[in-house]
C-alpha atoms as a PDB file:
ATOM      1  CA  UNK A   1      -8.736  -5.889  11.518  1.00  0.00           C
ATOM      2  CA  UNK A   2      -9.984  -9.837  12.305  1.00  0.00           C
ATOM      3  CA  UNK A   3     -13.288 -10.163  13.440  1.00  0.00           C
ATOM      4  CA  UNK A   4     -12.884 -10.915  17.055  1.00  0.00           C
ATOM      5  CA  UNK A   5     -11.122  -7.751  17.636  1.00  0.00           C
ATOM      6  CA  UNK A   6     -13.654  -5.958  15.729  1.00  0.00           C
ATOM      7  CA  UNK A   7     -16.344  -8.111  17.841  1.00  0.00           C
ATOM      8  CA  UNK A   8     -14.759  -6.534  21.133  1.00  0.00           C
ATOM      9  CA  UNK A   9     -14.442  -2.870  20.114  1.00  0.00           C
ATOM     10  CA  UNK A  10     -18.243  -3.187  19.096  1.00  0.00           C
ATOM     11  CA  UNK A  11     -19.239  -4.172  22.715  1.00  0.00           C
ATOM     12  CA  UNK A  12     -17.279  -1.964  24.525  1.00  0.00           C
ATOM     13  CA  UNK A  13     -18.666   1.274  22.977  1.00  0.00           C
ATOM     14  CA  UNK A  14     -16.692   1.771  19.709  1.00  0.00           C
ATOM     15  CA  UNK A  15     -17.826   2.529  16.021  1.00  0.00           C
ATOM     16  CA  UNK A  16     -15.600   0.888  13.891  1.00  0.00           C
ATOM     17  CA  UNK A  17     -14.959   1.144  10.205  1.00  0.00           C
ATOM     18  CA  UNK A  18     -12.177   2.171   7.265  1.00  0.00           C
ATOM     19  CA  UNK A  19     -10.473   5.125   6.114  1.00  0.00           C
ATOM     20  CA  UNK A  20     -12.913   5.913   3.815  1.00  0.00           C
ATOM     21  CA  UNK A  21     -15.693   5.982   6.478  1.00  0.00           C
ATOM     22  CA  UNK A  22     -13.952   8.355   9.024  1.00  0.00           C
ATOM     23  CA  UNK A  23     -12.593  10.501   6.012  1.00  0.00           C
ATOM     24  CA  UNK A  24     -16.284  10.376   4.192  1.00  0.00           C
ATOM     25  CA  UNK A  25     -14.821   8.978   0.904  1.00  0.00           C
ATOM     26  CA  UNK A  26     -16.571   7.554  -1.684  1.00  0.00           C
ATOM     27  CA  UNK A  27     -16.124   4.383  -2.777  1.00  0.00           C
ATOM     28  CA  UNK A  28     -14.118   4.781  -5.413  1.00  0.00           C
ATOM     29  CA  UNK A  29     -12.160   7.424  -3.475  1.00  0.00           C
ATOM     30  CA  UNK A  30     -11.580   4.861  -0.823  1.00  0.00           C
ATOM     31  CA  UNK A  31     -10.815   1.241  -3.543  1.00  0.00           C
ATOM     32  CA  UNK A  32      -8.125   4.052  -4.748  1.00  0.00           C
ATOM     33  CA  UNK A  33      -6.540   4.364  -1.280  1.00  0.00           C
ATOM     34  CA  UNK A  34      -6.698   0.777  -0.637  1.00  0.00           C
ATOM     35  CA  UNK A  35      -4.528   0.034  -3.768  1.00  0.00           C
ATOM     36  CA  UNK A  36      -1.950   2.877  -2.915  1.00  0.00           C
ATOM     37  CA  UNK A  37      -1.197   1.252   0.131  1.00  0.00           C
ATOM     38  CA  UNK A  38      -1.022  -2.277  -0.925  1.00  0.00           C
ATOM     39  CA  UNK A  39       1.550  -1.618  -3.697  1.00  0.00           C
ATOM     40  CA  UNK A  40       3.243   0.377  -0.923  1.00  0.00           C
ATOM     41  CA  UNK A  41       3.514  -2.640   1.465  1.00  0.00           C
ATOM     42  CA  UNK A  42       4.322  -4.757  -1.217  1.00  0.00           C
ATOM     43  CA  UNK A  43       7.528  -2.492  -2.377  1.00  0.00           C
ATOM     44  CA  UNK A  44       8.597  -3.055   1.419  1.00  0.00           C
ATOM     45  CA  UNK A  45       7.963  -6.469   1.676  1.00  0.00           C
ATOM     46  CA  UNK A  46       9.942  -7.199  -2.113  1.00  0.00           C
ATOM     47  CA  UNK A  47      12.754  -4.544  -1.003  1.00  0.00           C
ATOM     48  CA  UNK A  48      13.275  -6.423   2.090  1.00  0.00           C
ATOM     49  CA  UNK A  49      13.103  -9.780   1.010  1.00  0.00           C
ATOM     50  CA  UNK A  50      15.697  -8.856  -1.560  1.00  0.00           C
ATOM     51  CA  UNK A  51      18.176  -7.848   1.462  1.00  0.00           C
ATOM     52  CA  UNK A  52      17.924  -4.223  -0.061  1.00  0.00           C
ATOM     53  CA  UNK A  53      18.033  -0.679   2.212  1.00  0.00           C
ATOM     54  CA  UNK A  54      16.328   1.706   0.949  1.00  0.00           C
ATOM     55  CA  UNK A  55      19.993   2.935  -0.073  1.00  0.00           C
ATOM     56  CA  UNK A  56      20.659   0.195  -1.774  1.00  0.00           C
ATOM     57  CA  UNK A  57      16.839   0.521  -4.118  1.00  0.00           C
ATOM     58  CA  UNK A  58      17.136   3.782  -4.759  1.00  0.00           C
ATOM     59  CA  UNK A  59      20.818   4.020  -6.085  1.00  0.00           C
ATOM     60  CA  UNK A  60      19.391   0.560  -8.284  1.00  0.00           C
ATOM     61  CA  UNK A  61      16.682   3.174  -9.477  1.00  0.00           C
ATOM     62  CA  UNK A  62      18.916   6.098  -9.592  1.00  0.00           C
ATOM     63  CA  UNK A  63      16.608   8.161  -6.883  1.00  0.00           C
ATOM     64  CA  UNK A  64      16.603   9.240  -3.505  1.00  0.00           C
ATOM     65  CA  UNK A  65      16.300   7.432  -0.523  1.00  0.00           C
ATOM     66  CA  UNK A  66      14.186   9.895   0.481  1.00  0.00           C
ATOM     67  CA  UNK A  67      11.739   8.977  -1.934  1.00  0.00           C
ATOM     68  CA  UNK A  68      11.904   5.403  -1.986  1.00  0.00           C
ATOM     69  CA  UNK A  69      10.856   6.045   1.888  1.00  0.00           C
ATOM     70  CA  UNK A  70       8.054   7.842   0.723  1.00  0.00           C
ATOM     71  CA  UNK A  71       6.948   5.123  -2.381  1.00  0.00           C
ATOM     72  CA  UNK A  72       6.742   2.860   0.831  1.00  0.00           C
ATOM     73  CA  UNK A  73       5.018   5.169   2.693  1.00  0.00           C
ATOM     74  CA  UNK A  74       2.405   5.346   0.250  1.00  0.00           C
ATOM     75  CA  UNK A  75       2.849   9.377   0.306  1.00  0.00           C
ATOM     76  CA  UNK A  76       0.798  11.326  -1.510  1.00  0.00           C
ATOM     77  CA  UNK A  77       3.570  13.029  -3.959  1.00  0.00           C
ATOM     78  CA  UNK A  78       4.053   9.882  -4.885  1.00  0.00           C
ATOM     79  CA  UNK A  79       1.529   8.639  -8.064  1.00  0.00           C
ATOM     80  CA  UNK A  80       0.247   4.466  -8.537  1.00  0.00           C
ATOM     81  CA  UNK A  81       2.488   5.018 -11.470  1.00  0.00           C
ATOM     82  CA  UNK A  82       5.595   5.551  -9.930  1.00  0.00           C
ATOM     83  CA  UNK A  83       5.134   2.658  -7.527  1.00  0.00           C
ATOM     84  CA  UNK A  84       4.563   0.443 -10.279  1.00  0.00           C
ATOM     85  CA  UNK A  85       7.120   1.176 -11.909  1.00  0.00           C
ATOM     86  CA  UNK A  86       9.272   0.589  -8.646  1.00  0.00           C
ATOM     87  CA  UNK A  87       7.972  -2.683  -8.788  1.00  0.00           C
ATOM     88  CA  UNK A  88       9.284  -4.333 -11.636  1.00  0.00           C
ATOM     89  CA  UNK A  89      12.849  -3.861 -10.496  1.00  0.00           C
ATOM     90  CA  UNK A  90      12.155  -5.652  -7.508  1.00  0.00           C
ATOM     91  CA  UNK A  91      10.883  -8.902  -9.495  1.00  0.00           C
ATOM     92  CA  UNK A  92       6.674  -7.944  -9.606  1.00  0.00           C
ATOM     93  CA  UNK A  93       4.765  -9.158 -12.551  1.00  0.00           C
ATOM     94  CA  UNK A  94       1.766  -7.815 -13.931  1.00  0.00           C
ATOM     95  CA  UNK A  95      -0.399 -10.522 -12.597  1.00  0.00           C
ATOM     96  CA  UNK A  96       0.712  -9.459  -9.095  1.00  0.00           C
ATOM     97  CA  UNK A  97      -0.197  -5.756  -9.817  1.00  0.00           C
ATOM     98  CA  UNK A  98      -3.365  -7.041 -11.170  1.00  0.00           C
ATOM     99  CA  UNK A  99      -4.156  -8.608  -7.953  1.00  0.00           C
ATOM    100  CA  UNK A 100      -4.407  -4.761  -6.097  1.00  0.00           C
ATOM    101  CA  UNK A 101      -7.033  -3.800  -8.151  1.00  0.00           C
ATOM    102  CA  UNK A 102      -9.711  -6.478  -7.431  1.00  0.00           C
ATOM    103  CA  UNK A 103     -11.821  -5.376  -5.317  1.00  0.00           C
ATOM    104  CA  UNK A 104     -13.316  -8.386  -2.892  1.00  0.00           C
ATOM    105  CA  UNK A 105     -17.090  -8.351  -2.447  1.00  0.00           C
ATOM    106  CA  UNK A 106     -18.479  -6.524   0.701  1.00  0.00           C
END
């Protein structure tokens, strides 16, 4: 959420804050989350740059499309693992997995 937005909510009344704050996870709990759905946007944003459906990925991957849906929905049945894994078909390299995992200063 930008800062402005965040700025207004503030003033008219409203705590604001992260998943991990409304859920009460710790902070590990909550860097964990954060990297789950980042690899999960990214598989969207790679599938659909690629001009794939989600047909299309999971018959490359011999799955589902059910669970290519889910990989993107960053669903919990699916592990890190397996969305890595989704990602090198789709052209990732380890330095952009790498990227997910640092944490930026608070």
């Amino acid at each position: 959420m930008n800062k402005l937005k965040m700025e207004k909510l503030r003033a008219a009344g409203w705590k604001v804050g992260n998943a991990g704050d409304f859920l009460g996870l710790s902070r590990e709990e909550t860097a964990f989350i954060e990297i789950k759905v980042a690899l999960a946007l990214s598989l969207k944003r790679r599938r659909i740059r690629r001009h794939l459906t989600q047909v299309d990925l999971a018959t490359l991957l011999k799955s589902s499309q059910s669970r290519v849906a889910k990989m993107e929905a960053a669903d919990a049945s699916v592990s890190i693992v397996c969305c890595c894994a989704l990602c090198w078909p789709l052209g990732s390299l380890r330095g952009d997995l790498r990227k997910f995992c640092i944490r930026q200063p608070e």
